[in-house]
PDB file of N, CA and C in Angstrom:
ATOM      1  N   UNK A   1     -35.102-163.192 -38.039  1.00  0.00           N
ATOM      2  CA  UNK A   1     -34.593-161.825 -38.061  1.00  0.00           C
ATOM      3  C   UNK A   1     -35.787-160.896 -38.260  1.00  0.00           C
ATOM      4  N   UNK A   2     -35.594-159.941 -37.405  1.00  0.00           N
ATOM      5  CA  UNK A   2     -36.834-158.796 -37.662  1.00  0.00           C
ATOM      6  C   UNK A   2     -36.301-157.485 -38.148  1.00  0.00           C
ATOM      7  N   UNK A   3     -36.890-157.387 -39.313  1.00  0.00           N
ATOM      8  CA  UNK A   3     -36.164-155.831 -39.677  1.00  0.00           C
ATOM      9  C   UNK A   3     -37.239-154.701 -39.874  1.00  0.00           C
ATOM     10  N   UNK A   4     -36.726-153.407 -40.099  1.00  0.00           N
ATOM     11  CA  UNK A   4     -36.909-152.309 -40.135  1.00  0.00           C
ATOM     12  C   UNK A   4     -36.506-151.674 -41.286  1.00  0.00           C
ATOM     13  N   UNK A   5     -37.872-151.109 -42.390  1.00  0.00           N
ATOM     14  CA  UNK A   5     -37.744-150.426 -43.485  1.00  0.00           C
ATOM     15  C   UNK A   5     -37.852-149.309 -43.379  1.00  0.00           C
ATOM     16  N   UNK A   6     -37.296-148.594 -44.610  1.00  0.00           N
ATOM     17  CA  UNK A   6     -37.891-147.183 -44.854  1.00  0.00           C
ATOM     18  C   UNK A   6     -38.883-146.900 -45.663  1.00  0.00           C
ATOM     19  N   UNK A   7     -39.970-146.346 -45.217  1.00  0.00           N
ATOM     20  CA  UNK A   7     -41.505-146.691 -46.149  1.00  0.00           C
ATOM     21  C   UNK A   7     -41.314-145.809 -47.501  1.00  0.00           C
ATOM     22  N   UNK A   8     -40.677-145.231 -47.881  1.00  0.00           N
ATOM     23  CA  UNK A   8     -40.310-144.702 -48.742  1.00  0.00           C
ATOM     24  C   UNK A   8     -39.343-145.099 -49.659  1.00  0.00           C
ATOM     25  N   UNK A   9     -38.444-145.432 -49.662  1.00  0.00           N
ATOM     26  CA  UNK A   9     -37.230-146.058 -50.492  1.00  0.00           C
ATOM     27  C   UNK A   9     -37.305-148.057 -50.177  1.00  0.00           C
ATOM     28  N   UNK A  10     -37.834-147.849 -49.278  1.00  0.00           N
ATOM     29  CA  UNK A  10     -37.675-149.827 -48.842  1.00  0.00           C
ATOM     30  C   UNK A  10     -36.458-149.881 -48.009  1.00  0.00           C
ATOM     31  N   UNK A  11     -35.433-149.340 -47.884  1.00  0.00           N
ATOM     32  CA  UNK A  11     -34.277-149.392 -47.774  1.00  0.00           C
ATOM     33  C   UNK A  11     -34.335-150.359 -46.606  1.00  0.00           C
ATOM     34  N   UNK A  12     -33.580-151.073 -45.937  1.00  0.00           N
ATOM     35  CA  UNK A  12     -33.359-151.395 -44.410  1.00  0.00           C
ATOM     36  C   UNK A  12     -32.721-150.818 -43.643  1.00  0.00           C
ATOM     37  N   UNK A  13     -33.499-150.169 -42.485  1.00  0.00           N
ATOM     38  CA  UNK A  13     -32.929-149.424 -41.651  1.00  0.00           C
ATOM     39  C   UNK A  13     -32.499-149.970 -40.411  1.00  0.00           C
ATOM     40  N   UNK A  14     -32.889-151.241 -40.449  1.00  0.00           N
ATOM     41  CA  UNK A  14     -32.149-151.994 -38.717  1.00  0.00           C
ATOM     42  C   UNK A  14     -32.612-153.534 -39.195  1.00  0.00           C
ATOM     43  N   UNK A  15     -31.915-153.985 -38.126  1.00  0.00           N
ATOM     44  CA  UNK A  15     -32.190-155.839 -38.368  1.00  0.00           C
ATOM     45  C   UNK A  15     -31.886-156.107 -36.847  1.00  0.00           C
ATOM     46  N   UNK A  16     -32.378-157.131 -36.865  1.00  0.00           N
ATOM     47  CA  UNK A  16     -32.179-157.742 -34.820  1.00  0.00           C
ATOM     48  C   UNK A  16     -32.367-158.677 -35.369  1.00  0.00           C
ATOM     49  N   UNK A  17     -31.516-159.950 -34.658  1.00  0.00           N
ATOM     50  CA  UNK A  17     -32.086-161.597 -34.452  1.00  0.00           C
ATOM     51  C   UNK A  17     -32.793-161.916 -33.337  1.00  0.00           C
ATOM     52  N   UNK A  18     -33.673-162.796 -33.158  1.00  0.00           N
ATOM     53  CA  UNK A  18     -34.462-163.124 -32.620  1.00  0.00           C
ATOM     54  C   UNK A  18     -33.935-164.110 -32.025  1.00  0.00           C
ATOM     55  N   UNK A  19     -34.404-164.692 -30.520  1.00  0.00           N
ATOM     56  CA  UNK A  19     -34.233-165.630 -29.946  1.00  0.00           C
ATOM     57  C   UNK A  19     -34.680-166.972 -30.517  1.00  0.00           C
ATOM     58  N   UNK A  20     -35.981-166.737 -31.043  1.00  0.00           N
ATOM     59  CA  UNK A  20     -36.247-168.151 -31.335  1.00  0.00           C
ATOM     60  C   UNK A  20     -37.444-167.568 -32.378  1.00  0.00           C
ATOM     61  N   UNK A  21     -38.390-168.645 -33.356  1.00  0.00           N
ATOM     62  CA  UNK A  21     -39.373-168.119 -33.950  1.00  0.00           C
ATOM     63  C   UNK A  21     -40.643-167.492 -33.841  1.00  0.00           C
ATOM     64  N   UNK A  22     -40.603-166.534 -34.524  1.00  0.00           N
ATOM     65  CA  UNK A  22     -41.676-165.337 -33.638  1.00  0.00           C
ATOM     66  C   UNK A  22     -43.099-166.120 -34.124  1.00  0.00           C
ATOM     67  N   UNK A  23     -44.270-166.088 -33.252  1.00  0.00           N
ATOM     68  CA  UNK A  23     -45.250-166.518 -33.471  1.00  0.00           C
ATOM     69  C   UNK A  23     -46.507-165.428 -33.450  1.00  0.00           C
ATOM     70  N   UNK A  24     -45.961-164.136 -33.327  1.00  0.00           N
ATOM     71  CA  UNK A  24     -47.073-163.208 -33.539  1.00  0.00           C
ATOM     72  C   UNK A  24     -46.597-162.128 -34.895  1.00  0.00           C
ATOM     73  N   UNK A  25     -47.518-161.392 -34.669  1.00  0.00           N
ATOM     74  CA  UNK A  25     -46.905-160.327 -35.769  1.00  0.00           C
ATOM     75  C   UNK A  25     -46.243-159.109 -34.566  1.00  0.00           C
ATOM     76  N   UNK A  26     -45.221-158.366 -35.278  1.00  0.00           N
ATOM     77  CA  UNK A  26     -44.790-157.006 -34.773  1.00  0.00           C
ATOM     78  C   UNK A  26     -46.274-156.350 -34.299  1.00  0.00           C
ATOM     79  N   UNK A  27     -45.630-155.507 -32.942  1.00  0.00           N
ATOM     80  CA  UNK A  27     -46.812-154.324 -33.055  1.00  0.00           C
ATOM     81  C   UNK A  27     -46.034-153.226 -32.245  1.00  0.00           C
ATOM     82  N   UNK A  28     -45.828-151.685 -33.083  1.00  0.00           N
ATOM     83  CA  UNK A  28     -45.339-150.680 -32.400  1.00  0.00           C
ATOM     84  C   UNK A  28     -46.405-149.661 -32.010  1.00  0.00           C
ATOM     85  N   UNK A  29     -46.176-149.246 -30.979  1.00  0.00           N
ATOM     86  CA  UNK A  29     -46.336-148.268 -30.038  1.00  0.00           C
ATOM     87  C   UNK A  29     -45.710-147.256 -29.538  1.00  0.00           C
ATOM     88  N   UNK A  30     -45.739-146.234 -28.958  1.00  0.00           N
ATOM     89  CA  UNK A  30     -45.114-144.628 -28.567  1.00  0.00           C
ATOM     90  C   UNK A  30     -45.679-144.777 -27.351  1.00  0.00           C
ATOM     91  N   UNK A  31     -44.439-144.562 -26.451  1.00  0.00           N
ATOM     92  CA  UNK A  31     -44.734-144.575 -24.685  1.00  0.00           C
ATOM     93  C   UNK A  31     -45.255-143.271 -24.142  1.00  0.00           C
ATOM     94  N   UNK A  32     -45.700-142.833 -23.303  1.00  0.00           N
ATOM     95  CA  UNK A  32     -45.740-141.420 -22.987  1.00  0.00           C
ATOM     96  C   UNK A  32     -44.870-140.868 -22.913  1.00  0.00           C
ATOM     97  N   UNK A  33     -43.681-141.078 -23.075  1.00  0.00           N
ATOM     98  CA  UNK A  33     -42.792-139.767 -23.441  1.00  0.00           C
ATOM     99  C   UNK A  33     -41.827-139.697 -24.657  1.00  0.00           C
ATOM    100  N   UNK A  34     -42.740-140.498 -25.610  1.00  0.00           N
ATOM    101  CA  UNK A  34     -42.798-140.385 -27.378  1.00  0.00           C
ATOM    102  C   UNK A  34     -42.061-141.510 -27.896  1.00  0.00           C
ATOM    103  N   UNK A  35     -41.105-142.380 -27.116  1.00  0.00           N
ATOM    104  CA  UNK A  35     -40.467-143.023 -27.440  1.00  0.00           C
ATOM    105  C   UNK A  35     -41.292-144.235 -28.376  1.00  0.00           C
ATOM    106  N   UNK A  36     -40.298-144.457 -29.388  1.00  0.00           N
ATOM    107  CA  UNK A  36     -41.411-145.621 -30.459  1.00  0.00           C
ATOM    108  C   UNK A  36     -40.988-146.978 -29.935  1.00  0.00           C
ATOM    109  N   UNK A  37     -41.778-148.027 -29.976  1.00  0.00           N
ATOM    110  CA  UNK A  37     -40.827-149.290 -29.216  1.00  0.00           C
ATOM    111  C   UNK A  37     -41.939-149.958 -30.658  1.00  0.00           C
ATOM    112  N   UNK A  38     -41.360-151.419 -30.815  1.00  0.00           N
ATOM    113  CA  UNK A  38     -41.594-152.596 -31.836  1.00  0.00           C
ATOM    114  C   UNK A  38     -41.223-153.981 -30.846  1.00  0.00           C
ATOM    115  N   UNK A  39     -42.406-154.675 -30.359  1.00  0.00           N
ATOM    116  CA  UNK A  39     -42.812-155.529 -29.547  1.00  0.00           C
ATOM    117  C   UNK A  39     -43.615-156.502 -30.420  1.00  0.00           C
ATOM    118  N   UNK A  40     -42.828-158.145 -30.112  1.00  0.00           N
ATOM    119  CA  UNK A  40     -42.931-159.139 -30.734  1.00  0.00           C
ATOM    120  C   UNK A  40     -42.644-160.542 -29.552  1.00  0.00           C
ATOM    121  N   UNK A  41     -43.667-161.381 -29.644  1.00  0.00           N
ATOM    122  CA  UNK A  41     -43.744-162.955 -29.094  1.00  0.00           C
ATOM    123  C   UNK A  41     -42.794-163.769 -30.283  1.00  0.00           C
ATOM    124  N   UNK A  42     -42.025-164.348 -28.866  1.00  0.00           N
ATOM    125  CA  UNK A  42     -41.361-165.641 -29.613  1.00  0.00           C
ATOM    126  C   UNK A  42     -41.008-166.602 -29.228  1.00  0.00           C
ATOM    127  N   UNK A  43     -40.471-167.638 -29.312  1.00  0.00           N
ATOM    128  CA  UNK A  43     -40.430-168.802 -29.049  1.00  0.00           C
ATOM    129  C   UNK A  43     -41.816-169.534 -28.543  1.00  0.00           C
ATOM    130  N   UNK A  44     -41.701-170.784 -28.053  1.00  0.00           N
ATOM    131  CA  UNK A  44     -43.124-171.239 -27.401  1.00  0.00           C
ATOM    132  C   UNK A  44     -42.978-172.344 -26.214  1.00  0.00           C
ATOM    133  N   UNK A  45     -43.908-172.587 -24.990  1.00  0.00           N
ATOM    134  CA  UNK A  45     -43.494-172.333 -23.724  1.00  0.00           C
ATOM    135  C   UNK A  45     -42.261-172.269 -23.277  1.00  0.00           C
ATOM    136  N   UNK A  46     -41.256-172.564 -22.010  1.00  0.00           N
ATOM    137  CA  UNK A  46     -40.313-172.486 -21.744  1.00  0.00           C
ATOM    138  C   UNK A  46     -39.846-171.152 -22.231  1.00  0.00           C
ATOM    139  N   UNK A  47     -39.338-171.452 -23.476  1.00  0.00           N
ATOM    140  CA  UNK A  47     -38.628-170.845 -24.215  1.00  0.00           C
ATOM    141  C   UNK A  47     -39.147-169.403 -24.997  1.00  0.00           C
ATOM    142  N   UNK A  48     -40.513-169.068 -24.580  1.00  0.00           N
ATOM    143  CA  UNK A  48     -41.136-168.268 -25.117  1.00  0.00           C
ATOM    144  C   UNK A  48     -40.443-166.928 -24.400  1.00  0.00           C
ATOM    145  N   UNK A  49     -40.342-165.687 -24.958  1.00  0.00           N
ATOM    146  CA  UNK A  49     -40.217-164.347 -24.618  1.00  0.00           C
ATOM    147  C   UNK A  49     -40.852-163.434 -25.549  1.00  0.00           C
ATOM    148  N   UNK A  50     -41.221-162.031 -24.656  1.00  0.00           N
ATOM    149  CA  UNK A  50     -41.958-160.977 -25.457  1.00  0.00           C
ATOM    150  C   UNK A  50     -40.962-160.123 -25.098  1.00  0.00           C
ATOM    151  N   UNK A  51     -40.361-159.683 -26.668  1.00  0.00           N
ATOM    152  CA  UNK A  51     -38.887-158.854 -26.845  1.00  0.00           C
ATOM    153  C   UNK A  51     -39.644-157.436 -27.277  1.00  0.00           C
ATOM    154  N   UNK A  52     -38.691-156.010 -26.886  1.00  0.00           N
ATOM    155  CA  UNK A  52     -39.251-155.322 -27.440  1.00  0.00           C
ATOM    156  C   UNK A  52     -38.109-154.255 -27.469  1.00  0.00           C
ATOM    157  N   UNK A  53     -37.895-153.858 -29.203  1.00  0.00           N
ATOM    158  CA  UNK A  53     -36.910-153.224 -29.430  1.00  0.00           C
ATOM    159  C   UNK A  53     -37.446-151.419 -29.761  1.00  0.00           C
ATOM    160  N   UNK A  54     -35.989-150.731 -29.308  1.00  0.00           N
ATOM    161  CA  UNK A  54     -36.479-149.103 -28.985  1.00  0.00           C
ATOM    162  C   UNK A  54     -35.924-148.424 -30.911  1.00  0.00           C
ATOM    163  N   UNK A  55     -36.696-147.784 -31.298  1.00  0.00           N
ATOM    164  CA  UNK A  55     -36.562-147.190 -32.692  1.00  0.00           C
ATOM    165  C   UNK A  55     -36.260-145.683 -32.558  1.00  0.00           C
TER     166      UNK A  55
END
């Protein structure tokens, strides 16, 4: 499960399950037209995918 805090309170602000076990760390980014995305590797061959959820 990958979640989403609030850097201020801790609180949890979202949760997603994952396909399979992530083998990298999170890394977010802002597209050119501001949107925030949180992009993560998981599983391993076959079964591997790079998921990337919109915030």
């Amino acid at each position: 499960i990958l979640y989403a805090f609030d850097a201020a309170s801790g609180e949890v602000l979202w949760e997603g399950r994952l396909p399979a076990r992530a083998y990298a760390n999170p890394m977010t980014f802002e597209t050119r037209d501001g949107r925030q995305l949180v992009v993560i590797a998981t599983g391993e061959r076959e079964g591997a995918a790079l998921l990337a959820f919109g915030l």
